[in-house]
N, C-alpha and C. Protein backbone atom coordinates (compact mmCIF):
# COMPACT_ATOMS: atom_id res chain seq x y z
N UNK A 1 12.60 -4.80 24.52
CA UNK A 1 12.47 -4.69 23.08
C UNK A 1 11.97 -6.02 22.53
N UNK A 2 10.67 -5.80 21.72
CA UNK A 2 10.55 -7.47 20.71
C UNK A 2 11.66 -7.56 19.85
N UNK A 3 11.67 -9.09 19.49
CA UNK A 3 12.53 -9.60 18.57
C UNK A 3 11.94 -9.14 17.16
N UNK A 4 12.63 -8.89 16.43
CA UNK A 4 11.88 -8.75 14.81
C UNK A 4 12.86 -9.21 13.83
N UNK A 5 11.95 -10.78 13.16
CA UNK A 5 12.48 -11.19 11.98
C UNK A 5 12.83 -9.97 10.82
N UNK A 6 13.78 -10.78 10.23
CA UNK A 6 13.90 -9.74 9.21
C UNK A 6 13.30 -9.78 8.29
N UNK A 7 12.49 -10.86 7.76
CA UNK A 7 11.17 -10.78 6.55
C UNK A 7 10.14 -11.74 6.83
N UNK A 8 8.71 -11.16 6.79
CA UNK A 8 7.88 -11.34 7.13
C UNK A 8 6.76 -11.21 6.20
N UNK A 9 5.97 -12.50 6.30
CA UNK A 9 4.59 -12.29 5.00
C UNK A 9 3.37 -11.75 6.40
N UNK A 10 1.84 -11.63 5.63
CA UNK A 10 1.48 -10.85 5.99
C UNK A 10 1.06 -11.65 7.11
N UNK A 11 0.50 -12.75 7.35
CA UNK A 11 0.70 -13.53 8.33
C UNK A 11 1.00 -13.44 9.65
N UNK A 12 2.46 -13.60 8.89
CA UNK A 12 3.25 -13.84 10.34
C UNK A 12 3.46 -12.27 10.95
N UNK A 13 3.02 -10.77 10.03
CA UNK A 13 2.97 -9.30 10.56
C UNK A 13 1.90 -9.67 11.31
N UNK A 14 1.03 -10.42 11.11
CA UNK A 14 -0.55 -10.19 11.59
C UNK A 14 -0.56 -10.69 13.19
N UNK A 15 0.18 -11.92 13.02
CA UNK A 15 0.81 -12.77 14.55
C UNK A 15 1.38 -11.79 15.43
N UNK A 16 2.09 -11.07 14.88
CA UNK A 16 3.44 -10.16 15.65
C UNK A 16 2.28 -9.19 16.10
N UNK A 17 1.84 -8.41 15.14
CA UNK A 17 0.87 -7.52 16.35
C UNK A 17 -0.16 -7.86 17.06
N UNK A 18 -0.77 -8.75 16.67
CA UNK A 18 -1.57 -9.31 17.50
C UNK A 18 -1.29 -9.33 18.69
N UNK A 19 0.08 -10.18 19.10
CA UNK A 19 0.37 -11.13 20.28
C UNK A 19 1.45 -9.33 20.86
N UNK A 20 1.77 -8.71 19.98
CA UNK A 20 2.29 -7.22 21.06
C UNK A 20 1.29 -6.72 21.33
N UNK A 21 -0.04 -6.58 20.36
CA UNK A 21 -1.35 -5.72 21.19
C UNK A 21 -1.72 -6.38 22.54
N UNK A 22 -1.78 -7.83 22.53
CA UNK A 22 -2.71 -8.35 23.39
C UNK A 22 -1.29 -8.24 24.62
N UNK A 23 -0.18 -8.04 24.34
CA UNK A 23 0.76 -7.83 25.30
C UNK A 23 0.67 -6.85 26.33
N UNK A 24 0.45 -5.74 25.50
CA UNK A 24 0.10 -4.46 25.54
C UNK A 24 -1.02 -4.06 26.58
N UNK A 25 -1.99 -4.84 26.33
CA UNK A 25 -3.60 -4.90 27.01
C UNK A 25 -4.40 -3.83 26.06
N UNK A 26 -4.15 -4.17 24.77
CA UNK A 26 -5.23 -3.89 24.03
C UNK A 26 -6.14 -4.72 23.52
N UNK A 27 -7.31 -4.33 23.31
CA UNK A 27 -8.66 -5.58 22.67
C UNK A 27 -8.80 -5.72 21.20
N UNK A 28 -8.54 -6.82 20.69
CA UNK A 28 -8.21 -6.99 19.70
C UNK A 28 -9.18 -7.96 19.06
N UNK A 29 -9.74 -7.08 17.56
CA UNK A 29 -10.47 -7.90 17.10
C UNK A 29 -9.85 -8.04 15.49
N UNK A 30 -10.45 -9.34 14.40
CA UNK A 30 -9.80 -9.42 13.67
C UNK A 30 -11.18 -10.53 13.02
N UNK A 31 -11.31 -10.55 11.78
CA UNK A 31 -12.77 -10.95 11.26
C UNK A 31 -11.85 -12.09 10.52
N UNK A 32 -12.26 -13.28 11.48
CA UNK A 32 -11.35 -14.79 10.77
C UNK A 32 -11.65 -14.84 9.45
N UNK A 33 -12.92 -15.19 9.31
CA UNK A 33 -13.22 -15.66 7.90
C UNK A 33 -13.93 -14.60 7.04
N UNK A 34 -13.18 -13.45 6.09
CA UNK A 34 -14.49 -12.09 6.09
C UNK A 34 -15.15 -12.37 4.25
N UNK A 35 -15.00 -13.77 4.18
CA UNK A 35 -15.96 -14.07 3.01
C UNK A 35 -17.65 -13.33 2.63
N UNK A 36 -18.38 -12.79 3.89
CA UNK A 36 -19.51 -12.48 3.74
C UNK A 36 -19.28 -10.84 4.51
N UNK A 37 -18.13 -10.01 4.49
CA UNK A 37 -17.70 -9.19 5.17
C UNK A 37 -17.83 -8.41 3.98
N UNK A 38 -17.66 -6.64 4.14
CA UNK A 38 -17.70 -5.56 3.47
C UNK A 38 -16.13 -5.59 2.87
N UNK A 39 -16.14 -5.76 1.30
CA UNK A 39 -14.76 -5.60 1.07
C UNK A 39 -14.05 -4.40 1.61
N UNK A 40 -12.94 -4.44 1.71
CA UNK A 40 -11.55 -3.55 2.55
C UNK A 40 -11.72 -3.32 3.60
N UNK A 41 -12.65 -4.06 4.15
CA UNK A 41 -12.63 -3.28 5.56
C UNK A 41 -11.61 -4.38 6.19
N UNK A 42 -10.77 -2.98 7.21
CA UNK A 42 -8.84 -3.12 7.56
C UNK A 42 -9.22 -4.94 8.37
N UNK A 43 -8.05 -5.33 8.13
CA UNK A 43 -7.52 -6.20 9.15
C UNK A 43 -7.82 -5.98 10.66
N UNK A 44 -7.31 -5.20 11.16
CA UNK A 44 -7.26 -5.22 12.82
C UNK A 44 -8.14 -4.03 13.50
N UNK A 45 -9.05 -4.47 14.15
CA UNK A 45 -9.28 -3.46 15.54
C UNK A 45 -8.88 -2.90 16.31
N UNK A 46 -8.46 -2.40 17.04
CA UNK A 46 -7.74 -2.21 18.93
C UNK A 46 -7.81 -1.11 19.47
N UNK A 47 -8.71 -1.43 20.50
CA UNK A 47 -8.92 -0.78 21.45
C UNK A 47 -8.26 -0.51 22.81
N UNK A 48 -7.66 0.39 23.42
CA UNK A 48 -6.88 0.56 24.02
C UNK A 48 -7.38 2.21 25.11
N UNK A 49 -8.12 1.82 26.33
CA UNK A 49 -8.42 2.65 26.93
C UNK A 49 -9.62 3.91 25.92
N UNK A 50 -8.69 5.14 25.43
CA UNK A 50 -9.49 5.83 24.97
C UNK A 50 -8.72 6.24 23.43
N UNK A 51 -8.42 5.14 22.89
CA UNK A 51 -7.72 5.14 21.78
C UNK A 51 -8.55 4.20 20.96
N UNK A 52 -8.87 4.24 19.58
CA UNK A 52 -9.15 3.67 18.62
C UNK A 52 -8.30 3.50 17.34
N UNK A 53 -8.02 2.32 17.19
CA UNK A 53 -6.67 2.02 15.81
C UNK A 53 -7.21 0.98 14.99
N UNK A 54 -7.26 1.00 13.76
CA UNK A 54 -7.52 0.19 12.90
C UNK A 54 -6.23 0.27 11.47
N UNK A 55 -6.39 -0.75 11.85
CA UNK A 55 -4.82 -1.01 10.75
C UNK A 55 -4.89 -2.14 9.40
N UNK A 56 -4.72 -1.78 8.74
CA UNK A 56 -4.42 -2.72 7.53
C UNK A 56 -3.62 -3.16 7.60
N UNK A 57 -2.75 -4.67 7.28
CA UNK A 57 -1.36 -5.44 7.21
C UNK A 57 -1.24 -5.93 5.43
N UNK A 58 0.27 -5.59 5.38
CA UNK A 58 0.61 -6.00 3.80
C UNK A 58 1.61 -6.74 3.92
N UNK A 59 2.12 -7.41 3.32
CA UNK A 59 2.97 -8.28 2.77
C UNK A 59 4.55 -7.23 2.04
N UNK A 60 5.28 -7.38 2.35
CA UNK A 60 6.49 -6.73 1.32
C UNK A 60 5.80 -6.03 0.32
N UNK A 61 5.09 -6.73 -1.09
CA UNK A 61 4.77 -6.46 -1.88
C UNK A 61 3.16 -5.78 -2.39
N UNK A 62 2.78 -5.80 -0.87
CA UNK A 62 0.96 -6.02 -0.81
C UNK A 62 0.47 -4.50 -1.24
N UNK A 63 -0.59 -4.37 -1.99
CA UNK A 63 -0.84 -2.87 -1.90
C UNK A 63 -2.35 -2.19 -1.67
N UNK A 64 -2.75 -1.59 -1.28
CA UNK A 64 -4.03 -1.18 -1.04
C UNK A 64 -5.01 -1.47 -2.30
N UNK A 65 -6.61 -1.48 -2.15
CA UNK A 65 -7.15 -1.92 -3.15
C UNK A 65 -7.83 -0.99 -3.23
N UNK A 66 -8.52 -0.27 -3.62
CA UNK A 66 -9.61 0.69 -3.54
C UNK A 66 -10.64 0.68 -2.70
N UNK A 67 -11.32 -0.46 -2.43
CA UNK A 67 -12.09 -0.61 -1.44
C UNK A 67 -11.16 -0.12 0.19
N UNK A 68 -10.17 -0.93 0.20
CA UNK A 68 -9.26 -0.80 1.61
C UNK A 68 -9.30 0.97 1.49
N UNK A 69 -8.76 1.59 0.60
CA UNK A 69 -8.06 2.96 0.82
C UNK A 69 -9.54 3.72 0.64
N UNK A 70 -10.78 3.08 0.68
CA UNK A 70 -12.11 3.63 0.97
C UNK A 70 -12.59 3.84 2.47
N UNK A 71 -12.42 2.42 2.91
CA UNK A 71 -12.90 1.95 4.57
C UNK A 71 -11.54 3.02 5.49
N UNK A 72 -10.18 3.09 4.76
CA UNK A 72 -9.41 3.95 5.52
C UNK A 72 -9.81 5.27 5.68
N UNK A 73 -9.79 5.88 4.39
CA UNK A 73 -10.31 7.19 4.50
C UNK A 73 -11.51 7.61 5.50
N UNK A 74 -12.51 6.27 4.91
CA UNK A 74 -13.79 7.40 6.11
C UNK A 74 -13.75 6.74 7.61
N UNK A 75 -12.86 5.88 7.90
CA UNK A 75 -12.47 5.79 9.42
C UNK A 75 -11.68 6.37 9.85
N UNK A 76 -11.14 7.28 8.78
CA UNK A 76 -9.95 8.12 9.33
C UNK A 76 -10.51 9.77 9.49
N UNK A 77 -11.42 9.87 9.10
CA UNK A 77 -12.74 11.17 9.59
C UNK A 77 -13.09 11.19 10.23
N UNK A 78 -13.18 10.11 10.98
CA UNK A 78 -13.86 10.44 12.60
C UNK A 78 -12.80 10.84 13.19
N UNK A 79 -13.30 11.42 13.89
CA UNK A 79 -12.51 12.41 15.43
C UNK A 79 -11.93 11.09 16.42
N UNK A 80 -10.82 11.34 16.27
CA UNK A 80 -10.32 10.29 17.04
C UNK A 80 -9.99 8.89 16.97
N UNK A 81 -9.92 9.06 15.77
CA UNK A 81 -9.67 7.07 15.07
C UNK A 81 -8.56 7.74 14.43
N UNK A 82 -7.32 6.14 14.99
CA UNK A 82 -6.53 6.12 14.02
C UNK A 82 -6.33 5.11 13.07
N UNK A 83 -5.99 5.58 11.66
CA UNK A 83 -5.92 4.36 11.20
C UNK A 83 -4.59 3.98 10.59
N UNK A 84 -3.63 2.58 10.23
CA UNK A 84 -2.81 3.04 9.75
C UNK A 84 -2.68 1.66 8.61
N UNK A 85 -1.15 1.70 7.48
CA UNK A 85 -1.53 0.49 6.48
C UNK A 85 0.46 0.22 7.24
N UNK A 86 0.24 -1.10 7.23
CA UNK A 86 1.24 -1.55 8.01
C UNK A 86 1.94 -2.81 7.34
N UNK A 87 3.25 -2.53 6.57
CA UNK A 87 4.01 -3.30 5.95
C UNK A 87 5.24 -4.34 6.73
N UNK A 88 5.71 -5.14 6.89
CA UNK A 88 6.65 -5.55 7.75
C UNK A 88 8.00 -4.49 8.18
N UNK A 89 8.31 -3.83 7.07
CA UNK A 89 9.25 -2.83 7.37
C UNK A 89 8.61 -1.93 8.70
N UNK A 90 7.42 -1.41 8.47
CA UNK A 90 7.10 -0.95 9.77
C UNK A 90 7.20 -1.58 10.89
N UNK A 91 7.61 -2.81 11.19
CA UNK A 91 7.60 -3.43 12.48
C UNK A 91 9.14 -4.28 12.28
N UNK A 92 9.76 -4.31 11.54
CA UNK A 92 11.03 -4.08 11.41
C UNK A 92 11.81 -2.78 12.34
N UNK A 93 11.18 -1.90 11.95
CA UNK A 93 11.32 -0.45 12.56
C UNK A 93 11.33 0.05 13.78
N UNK A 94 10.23 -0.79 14.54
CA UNK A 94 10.11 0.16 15.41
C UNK A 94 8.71 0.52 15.40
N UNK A 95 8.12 0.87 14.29
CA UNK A 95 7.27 1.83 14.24
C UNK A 95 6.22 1.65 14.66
N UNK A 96 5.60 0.29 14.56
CA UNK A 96 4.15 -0.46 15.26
C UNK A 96 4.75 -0.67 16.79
N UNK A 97 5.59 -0.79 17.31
CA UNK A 97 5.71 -1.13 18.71
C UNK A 97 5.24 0.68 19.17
N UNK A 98 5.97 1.57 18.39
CA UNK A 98 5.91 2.85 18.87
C UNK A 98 4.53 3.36 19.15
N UNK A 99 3.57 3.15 17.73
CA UNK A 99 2.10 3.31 18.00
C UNK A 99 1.55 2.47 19.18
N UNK A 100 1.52 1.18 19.57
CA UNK A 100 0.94 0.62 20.23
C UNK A 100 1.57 0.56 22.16
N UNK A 101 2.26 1.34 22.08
CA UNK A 101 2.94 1.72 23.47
C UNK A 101 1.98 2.96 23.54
């Protein structure tokens, strides 16, 4: 089982899955600086055999923007992409270790 702080900014969510994906042996991409990037498009990549996941990370308080809940929707139309929006409570939970197993 990972350890899981009990509150977490979006940051340090972003660290935590990162370092369980790459645990995991998933490929993980993540756009450092996305100043010249398509607004909302999610936080995280990962690729994992014949799985595709793209995830957004929030903060306690963080909330989707319109653009984000745009880039979700039509990556979430393709056949076979998952996508998900991922708050610390979710990895509080359980619930991101669960997807990424």
């Amino acid at each position: 089982m990972i350890a899981r702080p009990r509150a977490m900014t979006e940051k340090q969510l972003q660290a935590a899955v990162v370092n369980l994906a790459r645990l995991l042996n998933w490929r993980v991409y993540h756009t450092f600086l996305s100043i010249r990037s398509a607004p909302g498009y999610p936080d995280l990549c990962l690729v994992r055999d014949e799985r595709l996941v793209y995830a957004e990370l929030k903060g306690s308080a963080g909330k989707l923007s319109p653009a984000q809940r745009e880039w979700l929707d039509a990556l979430d139309a393709v056949p076979g992409v998952e996508t998900f929006v991922w708050w610390p409570e979710a990895w509080l939970s359980g619930e991101i270790e669960r997807v990424l197993r």
